[in-house]
C-alpha atoms as a PDB file:
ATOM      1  CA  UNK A   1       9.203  22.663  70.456  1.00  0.00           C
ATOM      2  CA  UNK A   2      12.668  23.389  71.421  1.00  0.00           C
ATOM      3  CA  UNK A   3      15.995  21.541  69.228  1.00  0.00           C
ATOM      4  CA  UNK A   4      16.685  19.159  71.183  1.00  0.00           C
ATOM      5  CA  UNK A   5      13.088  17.825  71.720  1.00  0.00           C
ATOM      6  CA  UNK A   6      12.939  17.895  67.724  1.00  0.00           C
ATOM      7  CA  UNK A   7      15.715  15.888  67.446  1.00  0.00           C
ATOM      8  CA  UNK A   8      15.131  13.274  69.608  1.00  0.00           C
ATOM      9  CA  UNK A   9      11.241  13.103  68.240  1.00  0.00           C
ATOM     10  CA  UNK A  10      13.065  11.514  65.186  1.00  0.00           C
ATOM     11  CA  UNK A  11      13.726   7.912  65.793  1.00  0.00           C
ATOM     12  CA  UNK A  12      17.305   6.343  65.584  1.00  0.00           C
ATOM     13  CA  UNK A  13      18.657   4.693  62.902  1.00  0.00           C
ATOM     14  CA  UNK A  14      18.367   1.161  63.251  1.00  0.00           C
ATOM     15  CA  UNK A  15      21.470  -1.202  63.010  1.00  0.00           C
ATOM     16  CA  UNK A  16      23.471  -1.473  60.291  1.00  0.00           C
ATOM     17  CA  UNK A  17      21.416   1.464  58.184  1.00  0.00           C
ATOM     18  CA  UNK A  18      22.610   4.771  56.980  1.00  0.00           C
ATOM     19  CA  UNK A  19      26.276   3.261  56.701  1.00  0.00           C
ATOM     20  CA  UNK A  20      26.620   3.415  53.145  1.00  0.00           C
ATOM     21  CA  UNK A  21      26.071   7.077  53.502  1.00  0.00           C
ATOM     22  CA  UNK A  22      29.660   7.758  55.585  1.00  0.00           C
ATOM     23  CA  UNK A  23      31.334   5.734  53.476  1.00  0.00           C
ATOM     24  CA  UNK A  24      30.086   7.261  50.016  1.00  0.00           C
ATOM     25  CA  UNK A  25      32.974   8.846  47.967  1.00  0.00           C
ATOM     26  CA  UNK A  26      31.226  12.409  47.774  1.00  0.00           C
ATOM     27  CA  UNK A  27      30.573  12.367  51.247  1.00  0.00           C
ATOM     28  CA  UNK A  28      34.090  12.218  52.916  1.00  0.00           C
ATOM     29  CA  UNK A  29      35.564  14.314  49.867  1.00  0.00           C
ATOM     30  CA  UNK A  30      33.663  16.775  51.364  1.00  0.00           C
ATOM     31  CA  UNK A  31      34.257  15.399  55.258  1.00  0.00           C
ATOM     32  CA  UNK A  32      37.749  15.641  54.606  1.00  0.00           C
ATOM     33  CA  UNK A  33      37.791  19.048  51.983  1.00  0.00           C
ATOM     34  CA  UNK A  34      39.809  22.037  53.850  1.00  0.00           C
ATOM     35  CA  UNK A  35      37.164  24.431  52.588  1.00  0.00           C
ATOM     36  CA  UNK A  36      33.165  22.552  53.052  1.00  0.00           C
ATOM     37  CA  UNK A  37      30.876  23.940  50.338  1.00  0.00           C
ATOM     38  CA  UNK A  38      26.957  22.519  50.495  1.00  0.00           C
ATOM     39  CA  UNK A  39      26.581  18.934  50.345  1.00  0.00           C
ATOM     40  CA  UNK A  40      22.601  18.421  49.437  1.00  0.00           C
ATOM     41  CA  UNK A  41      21.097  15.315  50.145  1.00  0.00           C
ATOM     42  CA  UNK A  42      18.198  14.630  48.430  1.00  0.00           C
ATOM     43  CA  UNK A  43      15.340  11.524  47.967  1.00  0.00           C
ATOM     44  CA  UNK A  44      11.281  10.644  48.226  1.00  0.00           C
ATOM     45  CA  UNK A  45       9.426  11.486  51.242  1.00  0.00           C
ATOM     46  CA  UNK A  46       9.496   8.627  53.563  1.00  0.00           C
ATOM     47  CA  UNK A  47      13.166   7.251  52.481  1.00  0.00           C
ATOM     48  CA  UNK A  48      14.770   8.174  55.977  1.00  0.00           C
ATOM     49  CA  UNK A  49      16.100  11.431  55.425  1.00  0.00           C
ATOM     50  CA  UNK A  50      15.373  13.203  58.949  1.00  0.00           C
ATOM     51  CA  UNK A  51      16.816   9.743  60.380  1.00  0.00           C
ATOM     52  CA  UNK A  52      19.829  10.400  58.565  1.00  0.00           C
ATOM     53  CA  UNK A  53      20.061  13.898  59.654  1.00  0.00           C
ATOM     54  CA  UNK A  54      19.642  12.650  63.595  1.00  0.00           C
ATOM     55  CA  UNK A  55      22.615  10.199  62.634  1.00  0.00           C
ATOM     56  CA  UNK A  56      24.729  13.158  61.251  1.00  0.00           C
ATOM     57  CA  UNK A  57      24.108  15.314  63.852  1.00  0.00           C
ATOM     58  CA  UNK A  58      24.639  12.841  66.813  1.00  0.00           C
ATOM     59  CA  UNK A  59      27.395  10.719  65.347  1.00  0.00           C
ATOM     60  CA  UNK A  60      29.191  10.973  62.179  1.00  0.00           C
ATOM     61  CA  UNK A  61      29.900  14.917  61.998  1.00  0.00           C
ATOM     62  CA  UNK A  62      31.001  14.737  65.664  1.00  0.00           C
ATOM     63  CA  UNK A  63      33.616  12.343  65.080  1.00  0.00           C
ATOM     64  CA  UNK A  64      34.850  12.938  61.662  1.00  0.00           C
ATOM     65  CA  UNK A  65      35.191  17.124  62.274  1.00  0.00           C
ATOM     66  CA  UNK A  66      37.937  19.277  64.345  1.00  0.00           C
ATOM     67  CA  UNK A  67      36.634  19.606  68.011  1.00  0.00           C
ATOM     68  CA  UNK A  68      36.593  23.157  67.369  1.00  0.00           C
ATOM     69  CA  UNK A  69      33.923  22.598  64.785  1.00  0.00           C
ATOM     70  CA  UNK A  70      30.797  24.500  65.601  1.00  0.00           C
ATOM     71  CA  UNK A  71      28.186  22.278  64.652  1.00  0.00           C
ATOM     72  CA  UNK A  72      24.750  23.134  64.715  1.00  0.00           C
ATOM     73  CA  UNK A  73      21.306  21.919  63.048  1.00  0.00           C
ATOM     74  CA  UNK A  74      17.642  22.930  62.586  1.00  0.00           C
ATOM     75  CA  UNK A  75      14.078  20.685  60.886  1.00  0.00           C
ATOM     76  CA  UNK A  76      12.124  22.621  58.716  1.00  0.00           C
ATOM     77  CA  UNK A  77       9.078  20.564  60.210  1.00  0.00           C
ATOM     78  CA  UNK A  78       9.038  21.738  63.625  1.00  0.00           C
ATOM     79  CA  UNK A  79       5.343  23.317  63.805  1.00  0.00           C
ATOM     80  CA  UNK A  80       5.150  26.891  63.358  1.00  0.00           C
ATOM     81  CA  UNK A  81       8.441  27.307  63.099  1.00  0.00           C
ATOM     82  CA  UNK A  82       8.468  26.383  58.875  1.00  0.00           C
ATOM     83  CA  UNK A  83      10.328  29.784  57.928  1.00  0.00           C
ATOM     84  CA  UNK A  84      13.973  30.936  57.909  1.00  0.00           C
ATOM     85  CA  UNK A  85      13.782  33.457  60.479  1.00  0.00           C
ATOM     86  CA  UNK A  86      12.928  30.442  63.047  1.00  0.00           C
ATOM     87  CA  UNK A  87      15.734  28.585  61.304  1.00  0.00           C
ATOM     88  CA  UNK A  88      18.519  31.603  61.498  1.00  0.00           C
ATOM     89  CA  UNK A  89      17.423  32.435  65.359  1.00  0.00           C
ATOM     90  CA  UNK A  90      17.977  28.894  65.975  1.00  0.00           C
ATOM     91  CA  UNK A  91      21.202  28.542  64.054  1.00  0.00           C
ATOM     92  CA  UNK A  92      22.583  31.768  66.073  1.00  0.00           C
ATOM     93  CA  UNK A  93      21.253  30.367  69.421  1.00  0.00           C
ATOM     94  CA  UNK A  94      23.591  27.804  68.874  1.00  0.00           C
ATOM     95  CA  UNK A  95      26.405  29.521  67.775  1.00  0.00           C
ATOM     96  CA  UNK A  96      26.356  31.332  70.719  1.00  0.00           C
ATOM     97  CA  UNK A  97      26.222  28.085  73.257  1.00  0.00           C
ATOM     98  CA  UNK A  98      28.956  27.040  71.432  1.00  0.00           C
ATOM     99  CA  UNK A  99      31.112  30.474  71.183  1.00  0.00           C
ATOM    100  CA  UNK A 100      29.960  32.552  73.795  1.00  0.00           C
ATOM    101  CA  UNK A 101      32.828  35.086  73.524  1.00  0.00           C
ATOM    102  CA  UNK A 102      31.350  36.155  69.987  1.00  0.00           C
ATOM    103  CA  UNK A 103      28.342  37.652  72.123  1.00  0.00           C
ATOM    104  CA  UNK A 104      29.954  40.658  72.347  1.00  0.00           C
ATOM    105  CA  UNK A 105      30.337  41.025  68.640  1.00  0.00           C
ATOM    106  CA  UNK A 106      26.189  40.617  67.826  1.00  0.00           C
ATOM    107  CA  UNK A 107      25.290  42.361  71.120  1.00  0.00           C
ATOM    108  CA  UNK A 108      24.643  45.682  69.594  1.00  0.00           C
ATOM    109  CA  UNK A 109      21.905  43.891  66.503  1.00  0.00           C
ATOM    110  CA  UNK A 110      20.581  41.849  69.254  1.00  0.00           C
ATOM    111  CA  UNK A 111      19.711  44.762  71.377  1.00  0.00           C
ATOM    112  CA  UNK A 112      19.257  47.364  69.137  1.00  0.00           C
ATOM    113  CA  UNK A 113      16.440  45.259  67.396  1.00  0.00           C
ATOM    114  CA  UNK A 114      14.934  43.652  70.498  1.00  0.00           C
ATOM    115  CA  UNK A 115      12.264  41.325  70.313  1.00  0.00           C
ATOM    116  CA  UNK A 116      11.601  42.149  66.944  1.00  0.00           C
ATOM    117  CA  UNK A 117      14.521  40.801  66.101  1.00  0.00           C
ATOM    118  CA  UNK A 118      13.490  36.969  65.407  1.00  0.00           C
ATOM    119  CA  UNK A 119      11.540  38.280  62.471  1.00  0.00           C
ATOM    120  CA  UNK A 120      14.119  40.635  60.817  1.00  0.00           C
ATOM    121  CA  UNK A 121      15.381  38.016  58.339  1.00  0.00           C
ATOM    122  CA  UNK A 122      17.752  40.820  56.829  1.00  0.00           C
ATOM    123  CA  UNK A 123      19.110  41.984  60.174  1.00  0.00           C
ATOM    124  CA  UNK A 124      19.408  37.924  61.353  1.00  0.00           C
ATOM    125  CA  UNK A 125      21.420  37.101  57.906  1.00  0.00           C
ATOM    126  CA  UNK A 126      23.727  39.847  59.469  1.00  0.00           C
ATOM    127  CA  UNK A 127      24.300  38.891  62.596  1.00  0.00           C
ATOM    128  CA  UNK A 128      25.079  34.794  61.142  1.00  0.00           C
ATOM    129  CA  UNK A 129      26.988  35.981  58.313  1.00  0.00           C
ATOM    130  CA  UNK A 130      29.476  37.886  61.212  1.00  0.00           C
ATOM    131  CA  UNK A 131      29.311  34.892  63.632  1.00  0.00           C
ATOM    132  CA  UNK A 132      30.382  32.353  60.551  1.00  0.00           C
ATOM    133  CA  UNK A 133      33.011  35.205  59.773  1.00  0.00           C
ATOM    134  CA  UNK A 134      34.021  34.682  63.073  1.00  0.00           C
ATOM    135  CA  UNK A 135      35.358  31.698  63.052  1.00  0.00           C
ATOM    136  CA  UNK A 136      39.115  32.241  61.638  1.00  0.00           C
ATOM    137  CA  UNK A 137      40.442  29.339  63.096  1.00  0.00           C
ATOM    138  CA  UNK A 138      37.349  26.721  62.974  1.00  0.00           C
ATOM    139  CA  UNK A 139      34.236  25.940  60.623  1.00  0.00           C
ATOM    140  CA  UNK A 140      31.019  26.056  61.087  1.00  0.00           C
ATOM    141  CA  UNK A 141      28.605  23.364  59.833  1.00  0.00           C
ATOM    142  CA  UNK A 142      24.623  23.631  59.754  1.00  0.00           C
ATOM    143  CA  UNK A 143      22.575  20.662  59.200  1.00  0.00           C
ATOM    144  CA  UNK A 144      19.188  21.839  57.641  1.00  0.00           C
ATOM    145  CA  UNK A 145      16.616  19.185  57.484  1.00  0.00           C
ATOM    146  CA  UNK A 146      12.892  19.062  55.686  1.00  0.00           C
ATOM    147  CA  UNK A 147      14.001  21.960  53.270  1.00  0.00           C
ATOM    148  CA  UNK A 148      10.851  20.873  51.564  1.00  0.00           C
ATOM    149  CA  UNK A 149       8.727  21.438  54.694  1.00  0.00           C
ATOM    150  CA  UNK A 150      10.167  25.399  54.695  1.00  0.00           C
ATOM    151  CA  UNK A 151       8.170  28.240  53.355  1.00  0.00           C
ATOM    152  CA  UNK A 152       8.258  27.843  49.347  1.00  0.00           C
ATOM    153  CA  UNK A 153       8.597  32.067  49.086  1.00  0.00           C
ATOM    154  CA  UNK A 154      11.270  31.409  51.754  1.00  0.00           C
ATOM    155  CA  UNK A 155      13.619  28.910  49.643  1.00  0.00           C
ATOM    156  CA  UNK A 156      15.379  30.722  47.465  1.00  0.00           C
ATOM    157  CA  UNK A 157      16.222  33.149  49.678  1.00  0.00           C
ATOM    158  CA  UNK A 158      17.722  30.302  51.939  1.00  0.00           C
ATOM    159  CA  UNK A 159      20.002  28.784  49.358  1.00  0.00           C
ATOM    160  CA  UNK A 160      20.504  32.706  47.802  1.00  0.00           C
ATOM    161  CA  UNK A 161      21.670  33.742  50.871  1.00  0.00           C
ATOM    162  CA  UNK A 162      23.925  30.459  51.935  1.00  0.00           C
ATOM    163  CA  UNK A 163      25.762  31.093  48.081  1.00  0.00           C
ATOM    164  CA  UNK A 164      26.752  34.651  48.884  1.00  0.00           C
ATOM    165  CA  UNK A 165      27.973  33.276  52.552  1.00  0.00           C
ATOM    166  CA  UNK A 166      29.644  30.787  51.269  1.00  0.00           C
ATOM    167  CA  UNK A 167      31.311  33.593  48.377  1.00  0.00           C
ATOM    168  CA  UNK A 168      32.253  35.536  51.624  1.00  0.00           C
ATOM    169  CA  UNK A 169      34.267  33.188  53.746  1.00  0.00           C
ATOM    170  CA  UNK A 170      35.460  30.274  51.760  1.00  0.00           C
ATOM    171  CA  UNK A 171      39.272  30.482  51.050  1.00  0.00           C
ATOM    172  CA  UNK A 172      40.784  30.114  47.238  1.00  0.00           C
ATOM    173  CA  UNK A 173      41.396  26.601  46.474  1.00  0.00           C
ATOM    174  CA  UNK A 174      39.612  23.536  46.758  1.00  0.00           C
ATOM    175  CA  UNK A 175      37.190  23.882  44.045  1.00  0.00           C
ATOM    176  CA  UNK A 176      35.505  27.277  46.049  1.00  0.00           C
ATOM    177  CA  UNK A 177      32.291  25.666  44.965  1.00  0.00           C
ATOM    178  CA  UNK A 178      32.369  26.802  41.509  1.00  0.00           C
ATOM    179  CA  UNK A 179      31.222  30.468  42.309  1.00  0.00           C
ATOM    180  CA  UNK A 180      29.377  29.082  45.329  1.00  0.00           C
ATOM    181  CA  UNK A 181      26.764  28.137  42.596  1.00  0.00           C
ATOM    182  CA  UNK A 182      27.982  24.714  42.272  1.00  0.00           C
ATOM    183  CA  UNK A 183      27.533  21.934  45.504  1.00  0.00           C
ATOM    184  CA  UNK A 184      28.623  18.691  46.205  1.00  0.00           C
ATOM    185  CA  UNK A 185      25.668  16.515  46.147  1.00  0.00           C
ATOM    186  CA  UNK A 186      24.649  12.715  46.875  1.00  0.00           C
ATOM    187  CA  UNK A 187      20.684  12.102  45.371  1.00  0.00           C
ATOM    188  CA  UNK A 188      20.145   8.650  46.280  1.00  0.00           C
ATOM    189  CA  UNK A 189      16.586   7.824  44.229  1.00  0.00           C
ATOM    190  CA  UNK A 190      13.946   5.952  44.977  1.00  0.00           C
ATOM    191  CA  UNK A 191      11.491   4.092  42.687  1.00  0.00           C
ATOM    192  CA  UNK A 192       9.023   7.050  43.089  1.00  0.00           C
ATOM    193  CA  UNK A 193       9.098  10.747  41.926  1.00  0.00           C
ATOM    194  CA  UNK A 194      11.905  12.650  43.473  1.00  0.00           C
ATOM    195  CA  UNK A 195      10.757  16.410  45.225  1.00  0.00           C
ATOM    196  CA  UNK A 196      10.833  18.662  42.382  1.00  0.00           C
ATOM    197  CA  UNK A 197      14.764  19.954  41.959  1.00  0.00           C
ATOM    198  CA  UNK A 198      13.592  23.473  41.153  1.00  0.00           C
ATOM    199  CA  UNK A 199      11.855  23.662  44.860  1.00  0.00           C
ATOM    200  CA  UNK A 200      14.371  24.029  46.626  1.00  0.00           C
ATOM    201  CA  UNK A 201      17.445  25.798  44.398  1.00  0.00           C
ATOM    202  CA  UNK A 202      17.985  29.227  43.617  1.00  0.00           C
ATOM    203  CA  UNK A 203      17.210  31.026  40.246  1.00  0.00           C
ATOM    204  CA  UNK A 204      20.646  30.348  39.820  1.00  0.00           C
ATOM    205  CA  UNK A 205      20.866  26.217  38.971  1.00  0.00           C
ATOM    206  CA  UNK A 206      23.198  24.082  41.584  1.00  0.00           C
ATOM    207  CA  UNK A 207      25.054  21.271  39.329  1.00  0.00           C
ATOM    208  CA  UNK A 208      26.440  18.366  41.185  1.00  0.00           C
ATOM    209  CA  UNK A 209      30.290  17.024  40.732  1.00  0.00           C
ATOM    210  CA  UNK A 210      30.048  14.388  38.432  1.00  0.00           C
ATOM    211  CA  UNK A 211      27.419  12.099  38.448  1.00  0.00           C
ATOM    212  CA  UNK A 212      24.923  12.416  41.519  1.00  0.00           C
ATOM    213  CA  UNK A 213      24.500   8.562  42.547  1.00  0.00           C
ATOM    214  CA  UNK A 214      21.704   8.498  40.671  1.00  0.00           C
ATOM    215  CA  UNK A 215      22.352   4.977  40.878  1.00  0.00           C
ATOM    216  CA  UNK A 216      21.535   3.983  43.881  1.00  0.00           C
ATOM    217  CA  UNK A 217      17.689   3.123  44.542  1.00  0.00           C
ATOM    218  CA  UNK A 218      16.761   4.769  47.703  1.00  0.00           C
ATOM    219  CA  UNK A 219      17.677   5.419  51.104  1.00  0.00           C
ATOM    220  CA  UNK A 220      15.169   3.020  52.351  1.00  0.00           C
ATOM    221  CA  UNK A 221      16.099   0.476  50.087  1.00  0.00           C
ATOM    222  CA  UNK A 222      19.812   0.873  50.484  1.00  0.00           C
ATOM    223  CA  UNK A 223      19.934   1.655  53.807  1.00  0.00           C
ATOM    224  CA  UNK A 224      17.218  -0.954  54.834  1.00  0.00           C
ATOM    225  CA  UNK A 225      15.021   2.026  56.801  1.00  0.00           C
ATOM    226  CA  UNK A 226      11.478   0.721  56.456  1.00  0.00           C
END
């Protein structure tokens, strides 16, 4: 299934949903933050994350970023495609549409490795790592969706790998994510049992700044997604 078919397989928000999210403090701190660290998201299966992500990606990171933003996204539930190699080739594939001129810069890894390339998760962690370092004068933002739905082995490598990205091109100032170990983070919960935290961090734990909404009930409840 290709991105965009994934994306518009999840269905649309409906009216007047999801718009406590843009307006939650944590959320344009880090909107308007000169250097973006992670922002994790996090609630029950069911409470409308994947719509939220479709909202994100469509709507409010559009219009709240620089144009020059590179902006690109990926769901861990696409079939057969649950792993981060898929995810990285898809993240660079887009990187690419949007900054073709960086081509020449990867073109050696891409055809030194040839096909085998989509399954060299070391060599594609290379090749993203110098297309984010790329971008001097612009950021890049990745939307990952359904971490849960990735490859368990394949989740703390994910997040492992992000932290040291995030060590390597994130100015001084602003916080720097606390050593890249620390994230802003928004975990609306719901009445249920929230994912396990430990599934989808690092060895290394990922605190949140201040407290983590746990207030609010759920993004189904709050947001009135059904």
């Amino acid at each position: 299934m290709s991105l965009s078919r994934a994306l518009i397989t999840v269905p649309k928000k409906v009216p007047g949903t999801c718009e406590w999210f843009q307006s939650h403090h944590k959320f344009r701190n880090w909107l308007a933050s000169r250097n973006r660290g992670l922002f994790l998201l996090s609630a029950s299966p069911g409470c409308g994350k994947s719509v939220l992500s479709r909202f994100l990606v469509e709507k409010i990171l559009p219009a709240g970023m620089p144009v020059k933003t590179t902006l690109c996204y990926f769901f861990f539930d696409i079939p057969d495609q649950k792993n981060i190699p898929a995810a990285l080739c898809a993240l660079i594939h887009q990187v690419l549409t949007w900054r073709p001129e960086l081509t020449d810069l990867v073109q050696k890894d891409i055809i030194g490795n040839g096909p085998a390339l989509t399954l060299k998760e070391r060599v594609l962690w290379r090749v993203f790592g110098k297309l984010v370092s790329a971008h001097v004068d612009s950021d890049v933002v990745c939307v990952l969706d359904a971490l849960d739905e990735c490859q368990k082995d394949g989740r703390p490598s994910l997040v492992g790998q992000l932290q040291t990205l995030l060590a390597q091109t994130v100015y001084d100032g602003y916080d720097k994510v606390r050593d890249s170990r620390e994230c802003s983070r928004c975990r609306p919960r719901s009445c249920h049992e929230a994912p396990p935290a430990h599934d989808c961090r690092s060895s290394d734990p990922v605190t949140s700044h201040g407290n983590p909404a746990s207030q609010c009930p759920g993004l189904c409840r709050r947001g009135g997604i059904e």
